[in-house]
Protein backbone atom coordinates (compact mmCIF):
# COMPACT_ATOMS: atom_id res chain seq x y z
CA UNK A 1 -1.84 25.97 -10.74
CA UNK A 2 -3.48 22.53 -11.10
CA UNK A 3 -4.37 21.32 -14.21
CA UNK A 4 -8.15 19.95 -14.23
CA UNK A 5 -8.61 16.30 -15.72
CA UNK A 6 -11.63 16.04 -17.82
CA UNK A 7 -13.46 12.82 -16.66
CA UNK A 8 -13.12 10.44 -19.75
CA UNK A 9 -9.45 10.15 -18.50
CA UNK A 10 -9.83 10.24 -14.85
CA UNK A 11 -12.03 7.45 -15.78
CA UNK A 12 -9.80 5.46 -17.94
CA UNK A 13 -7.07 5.94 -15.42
CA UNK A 14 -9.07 4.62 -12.69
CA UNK A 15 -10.08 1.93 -15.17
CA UNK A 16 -6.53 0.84 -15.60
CA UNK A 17 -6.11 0.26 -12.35
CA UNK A 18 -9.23 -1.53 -11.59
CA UNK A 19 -7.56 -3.85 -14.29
CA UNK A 20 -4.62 -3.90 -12.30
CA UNK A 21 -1.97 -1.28 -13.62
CA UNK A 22 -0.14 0.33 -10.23
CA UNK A 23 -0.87 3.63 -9.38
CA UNK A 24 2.85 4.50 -9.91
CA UNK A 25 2.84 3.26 -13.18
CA UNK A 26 -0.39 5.13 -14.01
CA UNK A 27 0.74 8.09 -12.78
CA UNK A 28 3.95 7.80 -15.18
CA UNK A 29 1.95 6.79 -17.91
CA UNK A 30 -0.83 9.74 -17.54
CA UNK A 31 1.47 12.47 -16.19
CA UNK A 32 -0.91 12.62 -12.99
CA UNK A 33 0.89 12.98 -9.05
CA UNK A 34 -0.22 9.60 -7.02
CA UNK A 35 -1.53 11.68 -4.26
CA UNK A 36 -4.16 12.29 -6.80
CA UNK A 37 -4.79 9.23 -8.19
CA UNK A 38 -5.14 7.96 -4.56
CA UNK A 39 -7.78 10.72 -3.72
CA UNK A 40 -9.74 9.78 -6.56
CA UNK A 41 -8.97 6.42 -5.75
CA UNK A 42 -10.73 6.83 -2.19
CA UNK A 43 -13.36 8.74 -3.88
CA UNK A 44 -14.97 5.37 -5.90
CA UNK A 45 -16.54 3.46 -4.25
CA UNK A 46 -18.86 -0.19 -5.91
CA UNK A 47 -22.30 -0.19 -4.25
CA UNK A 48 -21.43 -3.19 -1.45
CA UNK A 49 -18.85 -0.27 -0.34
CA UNK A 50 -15.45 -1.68 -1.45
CA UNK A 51 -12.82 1.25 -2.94
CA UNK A 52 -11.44 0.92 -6.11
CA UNK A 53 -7.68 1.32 -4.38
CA UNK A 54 -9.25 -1.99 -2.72
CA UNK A 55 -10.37 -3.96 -5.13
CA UNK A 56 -7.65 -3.33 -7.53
CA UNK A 57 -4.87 -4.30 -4.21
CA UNK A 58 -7.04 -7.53 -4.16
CA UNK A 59 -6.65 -8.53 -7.79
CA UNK A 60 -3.12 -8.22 -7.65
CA UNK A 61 -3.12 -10.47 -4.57
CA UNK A 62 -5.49 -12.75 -6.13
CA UNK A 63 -3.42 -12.85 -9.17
CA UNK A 64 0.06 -13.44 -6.97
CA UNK A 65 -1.62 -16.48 -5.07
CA UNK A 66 -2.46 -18.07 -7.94
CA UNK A 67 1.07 -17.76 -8.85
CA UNK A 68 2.29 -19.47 -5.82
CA UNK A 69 -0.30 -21.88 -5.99
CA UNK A 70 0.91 -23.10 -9.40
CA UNK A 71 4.52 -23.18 -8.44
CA UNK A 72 3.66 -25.53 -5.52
CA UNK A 73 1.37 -27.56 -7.65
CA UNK A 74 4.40 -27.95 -9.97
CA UNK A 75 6.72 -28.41 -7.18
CA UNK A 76 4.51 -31.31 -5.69
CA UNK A 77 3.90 -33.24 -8.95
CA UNK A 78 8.25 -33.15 -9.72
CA UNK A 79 8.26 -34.33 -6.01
CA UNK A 80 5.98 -37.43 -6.76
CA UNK A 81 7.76 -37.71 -9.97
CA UNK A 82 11.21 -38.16 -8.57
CA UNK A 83 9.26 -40.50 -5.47
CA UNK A 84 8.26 -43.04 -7.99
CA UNK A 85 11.64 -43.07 -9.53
């Protein structure tokens, strides 16, 4: 039978991974199946109509751009380096 989550911790869980924890990782950490996680997931959703599954995918994206932007930032400035000699 399925154990009911009281909704201070389906709230922190969905929380988490607003802040960008992975579902699989919060479902490890809270003993919860994904499948449910997702359907709560699909569930939330901000007043201009954007999930929480969404937002949270776009932080992570966000967050792994800025990433590559750095590297080629770096990358361009030991290029320019090495150019002037």
């Amino acid at each position: 039978m399925p154990r009911h989550t009281d909704q201070s911790t389906k709230n922190e869980i969905l929380s988490a991974i607003k802040d960008g924890l992975s579902v699989a990782d919060a479902a490890i950490k809270y003993t919860k199946p994904t499948q449910t996680i997702y359907a709560w997931l699909r569930g939330q959703v901000d007043n201009i109509g954007t999930s929480a599954l969404e937002v949270a995918k776009l932080r992570r994206e966000n967050t792994e751009l800025k990433e590559i932007i750095g590297w080629l930032t770096l990358e361009k400035r030991r290029g320019e380096k090495n150019h002037r000699g």
